[in-house]
PDB file of N, CA and C in Angstrom:
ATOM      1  N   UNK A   1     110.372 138.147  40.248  1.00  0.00           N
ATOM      2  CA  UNK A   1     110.540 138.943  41.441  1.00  0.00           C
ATOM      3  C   UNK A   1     111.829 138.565  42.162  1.00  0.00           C
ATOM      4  N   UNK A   2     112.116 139.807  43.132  1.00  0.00           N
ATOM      5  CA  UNK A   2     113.369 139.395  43.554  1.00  0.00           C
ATOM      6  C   UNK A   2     113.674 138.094  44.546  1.00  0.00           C
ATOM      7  N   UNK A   3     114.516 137.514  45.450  1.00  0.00           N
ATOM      8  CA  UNK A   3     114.519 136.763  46.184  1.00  0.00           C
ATOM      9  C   UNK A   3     113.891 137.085  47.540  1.00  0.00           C
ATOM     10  N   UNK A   4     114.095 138.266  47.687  1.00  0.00           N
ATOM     11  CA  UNK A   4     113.490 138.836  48.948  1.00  0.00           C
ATOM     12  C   UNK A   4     112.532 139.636  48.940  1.00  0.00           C
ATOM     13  N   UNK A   5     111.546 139.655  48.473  1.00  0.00           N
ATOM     14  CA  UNK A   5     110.653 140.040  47.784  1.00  0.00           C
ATOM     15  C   UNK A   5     109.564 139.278  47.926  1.00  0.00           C
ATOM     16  N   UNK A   6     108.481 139.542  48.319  1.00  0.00           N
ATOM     17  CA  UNK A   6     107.143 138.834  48.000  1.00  0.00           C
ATOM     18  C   UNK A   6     105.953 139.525  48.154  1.00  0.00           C
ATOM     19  N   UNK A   7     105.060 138.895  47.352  1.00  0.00           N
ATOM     20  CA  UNK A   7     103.996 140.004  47.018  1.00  0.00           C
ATOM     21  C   UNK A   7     102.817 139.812  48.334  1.00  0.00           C
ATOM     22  N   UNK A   8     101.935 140.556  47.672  1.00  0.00           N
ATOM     23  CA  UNK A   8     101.001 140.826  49.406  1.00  0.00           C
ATOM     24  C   UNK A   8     100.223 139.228  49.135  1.00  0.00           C
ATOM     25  N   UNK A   9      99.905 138.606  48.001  1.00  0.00           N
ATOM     26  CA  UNK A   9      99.130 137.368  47.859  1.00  0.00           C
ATOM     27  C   UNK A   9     100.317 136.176  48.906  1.00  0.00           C
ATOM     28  N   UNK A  10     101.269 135.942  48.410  1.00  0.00           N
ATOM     29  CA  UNK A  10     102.180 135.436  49.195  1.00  0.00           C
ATOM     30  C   UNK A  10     102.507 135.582  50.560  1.00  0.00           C
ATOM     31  N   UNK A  11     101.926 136.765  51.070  1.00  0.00           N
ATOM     32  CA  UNK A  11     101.970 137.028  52.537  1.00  0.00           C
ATOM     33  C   UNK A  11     100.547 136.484  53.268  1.00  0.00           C
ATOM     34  N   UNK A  12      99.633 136.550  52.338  1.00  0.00           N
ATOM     35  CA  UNK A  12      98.071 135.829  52.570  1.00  0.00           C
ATOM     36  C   UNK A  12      98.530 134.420  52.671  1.00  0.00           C
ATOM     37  N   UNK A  13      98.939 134.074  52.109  1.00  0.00           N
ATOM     38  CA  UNK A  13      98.809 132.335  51.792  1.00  0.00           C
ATOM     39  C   UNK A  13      99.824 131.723  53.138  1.00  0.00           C
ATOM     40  N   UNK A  14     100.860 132.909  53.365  1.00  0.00           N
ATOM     41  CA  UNK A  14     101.928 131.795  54.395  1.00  0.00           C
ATOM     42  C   UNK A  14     101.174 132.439  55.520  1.00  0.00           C
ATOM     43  N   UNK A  15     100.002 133.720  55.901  1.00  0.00           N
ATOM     44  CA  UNK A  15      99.902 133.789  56.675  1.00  0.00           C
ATOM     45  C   UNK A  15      98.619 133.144  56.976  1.00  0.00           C
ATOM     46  N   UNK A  16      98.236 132.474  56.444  1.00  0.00           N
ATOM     47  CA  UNK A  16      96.900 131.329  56.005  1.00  0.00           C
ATOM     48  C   UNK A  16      97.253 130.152  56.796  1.00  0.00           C
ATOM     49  N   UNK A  17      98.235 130.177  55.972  1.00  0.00           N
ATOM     50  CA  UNK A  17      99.366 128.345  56.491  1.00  0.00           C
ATOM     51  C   UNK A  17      99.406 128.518  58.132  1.00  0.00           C
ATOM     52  N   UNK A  18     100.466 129.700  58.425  1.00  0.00           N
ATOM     53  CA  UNK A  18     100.831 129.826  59.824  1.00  0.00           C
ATOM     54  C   UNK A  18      99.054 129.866  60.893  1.00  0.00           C
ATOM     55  N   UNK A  19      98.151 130.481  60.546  1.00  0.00           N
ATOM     56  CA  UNK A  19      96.793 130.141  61.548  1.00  0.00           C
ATOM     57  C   UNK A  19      96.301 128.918  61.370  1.00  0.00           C
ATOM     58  N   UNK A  20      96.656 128.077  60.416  1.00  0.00           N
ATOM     59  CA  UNK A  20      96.132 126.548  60.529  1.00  0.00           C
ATOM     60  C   UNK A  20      96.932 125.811  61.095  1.00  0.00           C
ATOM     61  N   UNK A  21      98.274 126.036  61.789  1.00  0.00           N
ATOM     62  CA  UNK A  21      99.091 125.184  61.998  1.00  0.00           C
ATOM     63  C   UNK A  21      98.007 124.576  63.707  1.00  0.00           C
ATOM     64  N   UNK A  22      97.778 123.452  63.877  1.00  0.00           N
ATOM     65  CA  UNK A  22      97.288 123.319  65.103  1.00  0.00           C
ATOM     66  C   UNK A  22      98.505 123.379  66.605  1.00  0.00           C
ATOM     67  N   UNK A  23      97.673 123.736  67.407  1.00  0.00           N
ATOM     68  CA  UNK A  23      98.864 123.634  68.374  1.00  0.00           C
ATOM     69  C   UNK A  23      99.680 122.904  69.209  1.00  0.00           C
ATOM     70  N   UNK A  24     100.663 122.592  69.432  1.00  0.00           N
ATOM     71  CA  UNK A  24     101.533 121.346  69.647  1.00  0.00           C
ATOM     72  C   UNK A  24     101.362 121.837  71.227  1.00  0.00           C
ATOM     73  N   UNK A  25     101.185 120.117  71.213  1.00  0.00           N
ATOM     74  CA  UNK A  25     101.098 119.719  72.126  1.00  0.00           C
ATOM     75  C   UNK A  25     102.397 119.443  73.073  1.00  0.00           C
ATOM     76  N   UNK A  26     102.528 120.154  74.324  1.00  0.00           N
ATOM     77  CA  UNK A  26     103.605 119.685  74.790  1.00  0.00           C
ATOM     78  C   UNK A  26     103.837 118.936  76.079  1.00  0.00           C
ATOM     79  N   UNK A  27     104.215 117.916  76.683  1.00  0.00           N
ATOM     80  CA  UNK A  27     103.737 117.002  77.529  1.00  0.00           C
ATOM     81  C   UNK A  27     105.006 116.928  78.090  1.00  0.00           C
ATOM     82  N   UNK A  28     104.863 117.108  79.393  1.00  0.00           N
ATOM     83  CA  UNK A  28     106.125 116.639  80.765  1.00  0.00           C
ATOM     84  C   UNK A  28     106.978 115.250  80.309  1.00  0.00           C
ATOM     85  N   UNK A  29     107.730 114.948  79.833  1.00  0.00           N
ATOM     86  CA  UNK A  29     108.546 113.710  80.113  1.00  0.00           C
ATOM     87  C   UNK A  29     108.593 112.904  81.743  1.00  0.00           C
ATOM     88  N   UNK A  30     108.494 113.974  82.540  1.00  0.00           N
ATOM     89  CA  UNK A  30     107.785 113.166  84.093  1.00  0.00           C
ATOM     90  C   UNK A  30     106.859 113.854  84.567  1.00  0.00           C
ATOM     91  N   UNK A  31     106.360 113.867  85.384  1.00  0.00           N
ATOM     92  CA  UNK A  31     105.537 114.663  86.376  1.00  0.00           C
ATOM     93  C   UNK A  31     106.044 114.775  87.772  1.00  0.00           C
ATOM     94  N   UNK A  32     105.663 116.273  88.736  1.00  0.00           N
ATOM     95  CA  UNK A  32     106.292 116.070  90.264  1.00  0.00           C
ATOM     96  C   UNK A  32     105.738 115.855  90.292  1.00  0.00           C
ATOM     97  N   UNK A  33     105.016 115.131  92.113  1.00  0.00           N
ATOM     98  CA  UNK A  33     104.776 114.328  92.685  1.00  0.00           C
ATOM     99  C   UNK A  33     103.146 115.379  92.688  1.00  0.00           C
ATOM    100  N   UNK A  34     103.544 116.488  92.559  1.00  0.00           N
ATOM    101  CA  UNK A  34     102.079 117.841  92.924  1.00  0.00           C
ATOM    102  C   UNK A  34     101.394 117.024  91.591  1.00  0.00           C
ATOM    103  N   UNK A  35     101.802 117.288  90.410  1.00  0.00           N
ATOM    104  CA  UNK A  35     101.428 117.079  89.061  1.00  0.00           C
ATOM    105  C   UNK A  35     100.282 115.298  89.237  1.00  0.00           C
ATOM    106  N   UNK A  36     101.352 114.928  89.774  1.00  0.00           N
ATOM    107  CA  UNK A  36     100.812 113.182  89.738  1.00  0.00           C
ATOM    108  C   UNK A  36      99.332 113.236  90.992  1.00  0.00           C
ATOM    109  N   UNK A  37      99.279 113.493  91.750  1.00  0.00           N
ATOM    110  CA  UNK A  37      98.195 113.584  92.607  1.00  0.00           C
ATOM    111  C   UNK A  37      96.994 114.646  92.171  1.00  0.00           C
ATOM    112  N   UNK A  38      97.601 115.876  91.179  1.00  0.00           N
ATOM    113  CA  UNK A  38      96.694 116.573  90.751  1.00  0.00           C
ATOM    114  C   UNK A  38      95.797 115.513  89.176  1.00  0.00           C
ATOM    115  N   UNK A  39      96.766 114.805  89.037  1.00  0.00           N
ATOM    116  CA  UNK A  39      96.372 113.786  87.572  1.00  0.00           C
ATOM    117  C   UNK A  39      95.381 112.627  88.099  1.00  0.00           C
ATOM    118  N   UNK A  40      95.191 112.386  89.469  1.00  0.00           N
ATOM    119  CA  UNK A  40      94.896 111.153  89.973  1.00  0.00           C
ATOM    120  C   UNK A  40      93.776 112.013  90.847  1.00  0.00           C
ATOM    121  N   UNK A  41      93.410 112.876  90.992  1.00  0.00           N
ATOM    122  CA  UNK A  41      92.794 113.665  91.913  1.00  0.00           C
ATOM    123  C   UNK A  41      91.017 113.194  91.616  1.00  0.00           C
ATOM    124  N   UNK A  42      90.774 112.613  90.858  1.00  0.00           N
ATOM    125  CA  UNK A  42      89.720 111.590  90.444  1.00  0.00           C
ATOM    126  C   UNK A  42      89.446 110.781  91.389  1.00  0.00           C
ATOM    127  N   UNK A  43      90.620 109.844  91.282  1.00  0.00           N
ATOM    128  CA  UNK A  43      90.453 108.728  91.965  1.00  0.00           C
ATOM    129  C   UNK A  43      90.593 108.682  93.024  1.00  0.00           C
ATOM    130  N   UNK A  44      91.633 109.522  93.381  1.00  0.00           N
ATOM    131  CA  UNK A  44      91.975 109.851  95.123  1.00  0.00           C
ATOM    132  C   UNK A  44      90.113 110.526  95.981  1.00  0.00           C
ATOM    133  N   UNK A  45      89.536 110.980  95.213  1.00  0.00           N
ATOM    134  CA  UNK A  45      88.088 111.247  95.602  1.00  0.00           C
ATOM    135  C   UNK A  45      87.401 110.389  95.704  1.00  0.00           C
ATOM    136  N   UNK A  46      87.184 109.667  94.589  1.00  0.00           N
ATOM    137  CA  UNK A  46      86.562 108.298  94.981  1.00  0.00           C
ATOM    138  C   UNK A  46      87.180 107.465  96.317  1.00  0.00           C
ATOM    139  N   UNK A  47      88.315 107.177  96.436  1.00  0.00           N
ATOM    140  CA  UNK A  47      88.555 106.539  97.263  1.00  0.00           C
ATOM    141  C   UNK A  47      88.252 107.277  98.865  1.00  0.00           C
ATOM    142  N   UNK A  48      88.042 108.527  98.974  1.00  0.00           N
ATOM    143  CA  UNK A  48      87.476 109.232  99.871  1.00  0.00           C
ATOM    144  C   UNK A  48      86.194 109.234  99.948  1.00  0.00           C
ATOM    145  N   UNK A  49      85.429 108.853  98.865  1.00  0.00           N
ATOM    146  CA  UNK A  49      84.011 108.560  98.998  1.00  0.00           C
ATOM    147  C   UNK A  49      83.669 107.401  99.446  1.00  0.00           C
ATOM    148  N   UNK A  50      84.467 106.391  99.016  1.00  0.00           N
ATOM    149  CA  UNK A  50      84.556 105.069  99.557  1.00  0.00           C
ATOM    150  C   UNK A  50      84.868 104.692 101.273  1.00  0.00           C
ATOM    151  N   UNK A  51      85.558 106.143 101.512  1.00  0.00           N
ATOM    152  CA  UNK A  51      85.605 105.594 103.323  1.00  0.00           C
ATOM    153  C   UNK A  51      87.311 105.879 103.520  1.00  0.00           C
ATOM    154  N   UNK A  52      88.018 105.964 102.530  1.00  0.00           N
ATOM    155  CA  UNK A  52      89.614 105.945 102.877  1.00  0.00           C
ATOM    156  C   UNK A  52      89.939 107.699 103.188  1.00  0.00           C
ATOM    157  N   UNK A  53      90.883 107.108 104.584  1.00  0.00           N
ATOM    158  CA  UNK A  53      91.162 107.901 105.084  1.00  0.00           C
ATOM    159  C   UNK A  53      92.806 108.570 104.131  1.00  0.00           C
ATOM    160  N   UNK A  54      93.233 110.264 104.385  1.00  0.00           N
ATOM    161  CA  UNK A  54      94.510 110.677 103.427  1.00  0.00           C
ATOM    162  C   UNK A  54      95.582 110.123 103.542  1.00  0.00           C
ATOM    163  N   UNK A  55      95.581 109.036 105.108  1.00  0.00           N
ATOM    164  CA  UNK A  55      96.709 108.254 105.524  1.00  0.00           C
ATOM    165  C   UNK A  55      96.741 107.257 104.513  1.00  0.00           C
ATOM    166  N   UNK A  56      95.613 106.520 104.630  1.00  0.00           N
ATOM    167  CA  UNK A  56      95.420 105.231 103.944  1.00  0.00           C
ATOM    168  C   UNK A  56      95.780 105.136 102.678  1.00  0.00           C
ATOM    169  N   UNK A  57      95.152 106.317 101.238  1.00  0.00           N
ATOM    170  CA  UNK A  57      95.326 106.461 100.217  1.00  0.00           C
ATOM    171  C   UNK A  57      96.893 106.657 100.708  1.00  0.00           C
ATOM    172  N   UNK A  58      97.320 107.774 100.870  1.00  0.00           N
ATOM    173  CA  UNK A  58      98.652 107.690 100.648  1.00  0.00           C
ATOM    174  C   UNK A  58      99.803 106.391 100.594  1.00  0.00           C
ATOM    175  N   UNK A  59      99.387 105.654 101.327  1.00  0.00           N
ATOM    176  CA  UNK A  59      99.913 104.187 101.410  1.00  0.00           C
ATOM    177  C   UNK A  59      99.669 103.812 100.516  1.00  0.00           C
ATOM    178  N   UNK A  60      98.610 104.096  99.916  1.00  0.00           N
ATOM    179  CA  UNK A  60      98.181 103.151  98.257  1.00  0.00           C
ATOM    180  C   UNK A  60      99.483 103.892  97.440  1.00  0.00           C
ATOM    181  N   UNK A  61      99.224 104.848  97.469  1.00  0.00           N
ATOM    182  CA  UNK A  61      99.819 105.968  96.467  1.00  0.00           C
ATOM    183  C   UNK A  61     101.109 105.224  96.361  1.00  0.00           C
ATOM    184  N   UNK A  62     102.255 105.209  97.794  1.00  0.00           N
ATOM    185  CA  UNK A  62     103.775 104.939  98.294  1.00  0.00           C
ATOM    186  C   UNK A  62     103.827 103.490  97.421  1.00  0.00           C
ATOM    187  N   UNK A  63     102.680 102.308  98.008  1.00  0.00           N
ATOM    188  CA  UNK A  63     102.717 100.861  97.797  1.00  0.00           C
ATOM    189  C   UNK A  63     102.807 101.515  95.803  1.00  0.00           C
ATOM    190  N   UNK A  64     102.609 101.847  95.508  1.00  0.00           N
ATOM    191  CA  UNK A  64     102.353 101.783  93.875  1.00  0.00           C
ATOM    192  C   UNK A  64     102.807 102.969  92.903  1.00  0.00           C
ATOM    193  N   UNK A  65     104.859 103.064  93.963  1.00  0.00           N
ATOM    194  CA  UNK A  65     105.100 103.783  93.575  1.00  0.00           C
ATOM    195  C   UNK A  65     105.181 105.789  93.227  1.00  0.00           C
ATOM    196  N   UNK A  66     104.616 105.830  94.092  1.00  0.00           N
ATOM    197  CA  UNK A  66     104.429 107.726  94.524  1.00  0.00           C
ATOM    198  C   UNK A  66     104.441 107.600  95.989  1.00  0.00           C
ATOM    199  N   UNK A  67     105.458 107.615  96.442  1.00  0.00           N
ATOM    200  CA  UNK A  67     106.155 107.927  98.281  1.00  0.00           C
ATOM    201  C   UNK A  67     105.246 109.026  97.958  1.00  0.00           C
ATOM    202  N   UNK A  68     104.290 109.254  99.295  1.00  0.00           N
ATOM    203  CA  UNK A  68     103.706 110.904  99.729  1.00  0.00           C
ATOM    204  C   UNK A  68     103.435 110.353 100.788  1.00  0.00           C
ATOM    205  N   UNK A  69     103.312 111.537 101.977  1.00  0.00           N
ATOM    206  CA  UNK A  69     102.432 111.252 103.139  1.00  0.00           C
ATOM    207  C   UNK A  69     101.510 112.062 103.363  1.00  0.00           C
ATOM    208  N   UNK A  70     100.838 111.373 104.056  1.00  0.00           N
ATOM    209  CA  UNK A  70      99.123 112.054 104.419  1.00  0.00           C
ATOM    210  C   UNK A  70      99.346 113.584 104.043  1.00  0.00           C
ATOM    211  N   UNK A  71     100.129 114.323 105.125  1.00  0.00           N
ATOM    212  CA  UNK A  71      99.817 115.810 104.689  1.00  0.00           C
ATOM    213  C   UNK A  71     100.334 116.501 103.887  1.00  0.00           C
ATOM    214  N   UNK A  72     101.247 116.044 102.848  1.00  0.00           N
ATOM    215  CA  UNK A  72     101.925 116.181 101.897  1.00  0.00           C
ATOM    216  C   UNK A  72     100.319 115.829 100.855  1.00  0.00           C
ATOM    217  N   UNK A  73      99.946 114.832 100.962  1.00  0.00           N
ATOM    218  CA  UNK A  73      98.964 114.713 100.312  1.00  0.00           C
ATOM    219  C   UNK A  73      98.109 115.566 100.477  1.00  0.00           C
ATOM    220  N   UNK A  74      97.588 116.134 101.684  1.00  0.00           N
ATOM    221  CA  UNK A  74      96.440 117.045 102.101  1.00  0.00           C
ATOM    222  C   UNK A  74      96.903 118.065 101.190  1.00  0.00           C
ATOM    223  N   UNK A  75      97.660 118.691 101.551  1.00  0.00           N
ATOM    224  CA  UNK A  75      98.292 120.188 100.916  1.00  0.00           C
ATOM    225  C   UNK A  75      98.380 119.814  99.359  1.00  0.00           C
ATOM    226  N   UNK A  76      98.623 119.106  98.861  1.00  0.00           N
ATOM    227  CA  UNK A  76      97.899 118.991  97.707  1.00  0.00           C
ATOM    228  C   UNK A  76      96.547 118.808  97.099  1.00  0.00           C
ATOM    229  N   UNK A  77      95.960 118.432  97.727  1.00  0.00           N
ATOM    230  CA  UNK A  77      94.315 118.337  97.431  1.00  0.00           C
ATOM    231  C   UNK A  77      93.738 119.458  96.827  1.00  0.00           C
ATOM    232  N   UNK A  78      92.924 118.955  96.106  1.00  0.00           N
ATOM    233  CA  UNK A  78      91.870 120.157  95.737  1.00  0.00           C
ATOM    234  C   UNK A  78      91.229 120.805  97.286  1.00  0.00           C
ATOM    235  N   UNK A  79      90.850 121.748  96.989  1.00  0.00           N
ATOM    236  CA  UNK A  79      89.755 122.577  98.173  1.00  0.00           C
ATOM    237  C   UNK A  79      88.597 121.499  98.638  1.00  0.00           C
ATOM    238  N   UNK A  80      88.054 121.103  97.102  1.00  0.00           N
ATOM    239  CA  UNK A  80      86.520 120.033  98.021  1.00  0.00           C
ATOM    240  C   UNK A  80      87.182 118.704  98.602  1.00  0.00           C
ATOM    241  N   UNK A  81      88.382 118.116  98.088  1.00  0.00           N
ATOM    242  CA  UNK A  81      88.922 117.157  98.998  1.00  0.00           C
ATOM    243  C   UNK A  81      89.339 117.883 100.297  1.00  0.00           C
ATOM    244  N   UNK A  82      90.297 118.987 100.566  1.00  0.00           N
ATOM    245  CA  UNK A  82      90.640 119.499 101.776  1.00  0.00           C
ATOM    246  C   UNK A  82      89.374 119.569 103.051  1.00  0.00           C
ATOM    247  N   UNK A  83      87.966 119.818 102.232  1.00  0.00           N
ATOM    248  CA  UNK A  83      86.741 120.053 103.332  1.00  0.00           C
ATOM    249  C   UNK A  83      86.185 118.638 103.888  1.00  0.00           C
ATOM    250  N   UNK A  84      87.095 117.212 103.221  1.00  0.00           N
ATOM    251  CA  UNK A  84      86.318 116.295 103.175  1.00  0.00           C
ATOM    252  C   UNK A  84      87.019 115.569 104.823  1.00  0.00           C
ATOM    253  N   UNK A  85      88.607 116.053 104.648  1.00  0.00           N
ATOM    254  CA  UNK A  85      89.714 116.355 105.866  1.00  0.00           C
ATOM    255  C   UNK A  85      88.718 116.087 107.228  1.00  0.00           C
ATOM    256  N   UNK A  86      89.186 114.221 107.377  1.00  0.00           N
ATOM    257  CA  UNK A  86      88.265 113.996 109.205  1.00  0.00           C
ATOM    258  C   UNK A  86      88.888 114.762 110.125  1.00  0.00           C
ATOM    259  N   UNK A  87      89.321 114.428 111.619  1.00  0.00           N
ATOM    260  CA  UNK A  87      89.519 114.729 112.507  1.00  0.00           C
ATOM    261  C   UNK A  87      90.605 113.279 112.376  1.00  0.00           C
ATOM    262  N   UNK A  88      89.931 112.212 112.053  1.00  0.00           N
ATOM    263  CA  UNK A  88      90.875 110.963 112.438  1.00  0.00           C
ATOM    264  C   UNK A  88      92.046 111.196 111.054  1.00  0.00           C
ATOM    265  N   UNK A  89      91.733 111.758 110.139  1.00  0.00           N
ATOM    266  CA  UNK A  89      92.878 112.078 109.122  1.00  0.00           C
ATOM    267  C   UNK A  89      93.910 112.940 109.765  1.00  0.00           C
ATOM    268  N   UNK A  90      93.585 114.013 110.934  1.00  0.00           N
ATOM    269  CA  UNK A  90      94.592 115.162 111.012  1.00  0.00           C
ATOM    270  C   UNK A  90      95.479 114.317 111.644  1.00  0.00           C
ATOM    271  N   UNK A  91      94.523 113.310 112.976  1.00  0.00           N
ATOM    272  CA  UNK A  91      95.511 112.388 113.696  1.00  0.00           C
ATOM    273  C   UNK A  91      96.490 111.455 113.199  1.00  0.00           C
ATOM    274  N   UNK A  92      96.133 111.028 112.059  1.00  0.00           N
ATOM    275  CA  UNK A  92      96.827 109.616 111.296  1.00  0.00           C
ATOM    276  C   UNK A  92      98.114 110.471 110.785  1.00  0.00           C
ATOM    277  N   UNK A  93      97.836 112.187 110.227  1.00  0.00           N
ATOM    278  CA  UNK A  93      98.566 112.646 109.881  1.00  0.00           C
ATOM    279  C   UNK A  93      99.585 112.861 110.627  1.00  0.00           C
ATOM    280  N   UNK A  94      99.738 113.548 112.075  1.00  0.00           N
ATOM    281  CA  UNK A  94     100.663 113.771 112.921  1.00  0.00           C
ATOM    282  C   UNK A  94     101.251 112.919 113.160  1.00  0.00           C
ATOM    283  N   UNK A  95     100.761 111.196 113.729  1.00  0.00           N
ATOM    284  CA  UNK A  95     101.737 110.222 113.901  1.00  0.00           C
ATOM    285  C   UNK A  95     102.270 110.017 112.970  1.00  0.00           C
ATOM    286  N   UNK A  96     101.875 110.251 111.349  1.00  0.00           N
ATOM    287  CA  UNK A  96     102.797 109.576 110.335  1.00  0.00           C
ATOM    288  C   UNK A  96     103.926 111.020 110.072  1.00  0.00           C
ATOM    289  N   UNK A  97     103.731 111.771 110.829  1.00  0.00           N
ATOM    290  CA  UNK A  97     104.704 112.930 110.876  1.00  0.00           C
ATOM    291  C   UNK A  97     106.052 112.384 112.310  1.00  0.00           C
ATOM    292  N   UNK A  98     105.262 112.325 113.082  1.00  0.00           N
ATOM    293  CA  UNK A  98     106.065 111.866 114.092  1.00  0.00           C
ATOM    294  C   UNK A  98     106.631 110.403 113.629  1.00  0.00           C
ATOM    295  N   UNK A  99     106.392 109.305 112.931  1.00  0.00           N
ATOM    296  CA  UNK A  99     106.800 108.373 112.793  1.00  0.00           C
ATOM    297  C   UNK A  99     108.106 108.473 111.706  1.00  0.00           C
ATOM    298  N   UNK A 100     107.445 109.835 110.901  1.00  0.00           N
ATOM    299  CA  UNK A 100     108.515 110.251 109.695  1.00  0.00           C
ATOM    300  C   UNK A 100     110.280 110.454 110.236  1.00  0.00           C
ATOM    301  N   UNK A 101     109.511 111.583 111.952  1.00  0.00           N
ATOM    302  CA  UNK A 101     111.161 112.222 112.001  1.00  0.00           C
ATOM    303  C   UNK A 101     111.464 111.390 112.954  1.00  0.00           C
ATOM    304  N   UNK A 102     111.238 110.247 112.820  1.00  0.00           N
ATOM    305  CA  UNK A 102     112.036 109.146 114.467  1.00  0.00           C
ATOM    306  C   UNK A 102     112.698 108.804 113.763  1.00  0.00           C
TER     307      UNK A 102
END
């Protein structure tokens, strides 16, 4: 047969090949800062179950490398973390807003 040429069995078999290929995986070389809190969004719950306020975690977060603040953090949260949002979180939030732009 010719070079350019192939029969319908040959079109079965590479098109056989091509649906088994599994799919590649492709993975961020970094993550933004949204990405990293959505990856950690586990633990950041627990630690809200535990009693820590979005100020507090966030300090964990900064101390260990991911600078965020409280409402930078909020606005990232999932929805059931956002409902979990004290009254003493909104406050911790504003001074660490006001402490941000002094």
């Amino acid at each position: 047969m010719a070079k350019n040429k192939f029969t319908e069995e040959q079109i079965s078999e590479v098109a056989k090949a091509l649906r088994s290929v599994p799919k590649k995986k492709v993975k961020p070389s970094a993550f933004s800062k949204r990405q990293a809190v959505e990856k950690l969004e586990s633990e950041i719950t627990k630690l809200r179950d535990k009693g820590y306020s979005l100020p507090e975690i966030a300090d964990i977060l900064t101390q260990n490398g991911i600078a965020i603040q409280a409402g930078t953090l909020r606005n990232y949260a999932s929805p059931k973390a956002k409902e979990t949002v004290s009254g003493a979180d909104a406050e911790a939030t504003q001074a660490d807003a006001a402490a941000g732009a002094s």
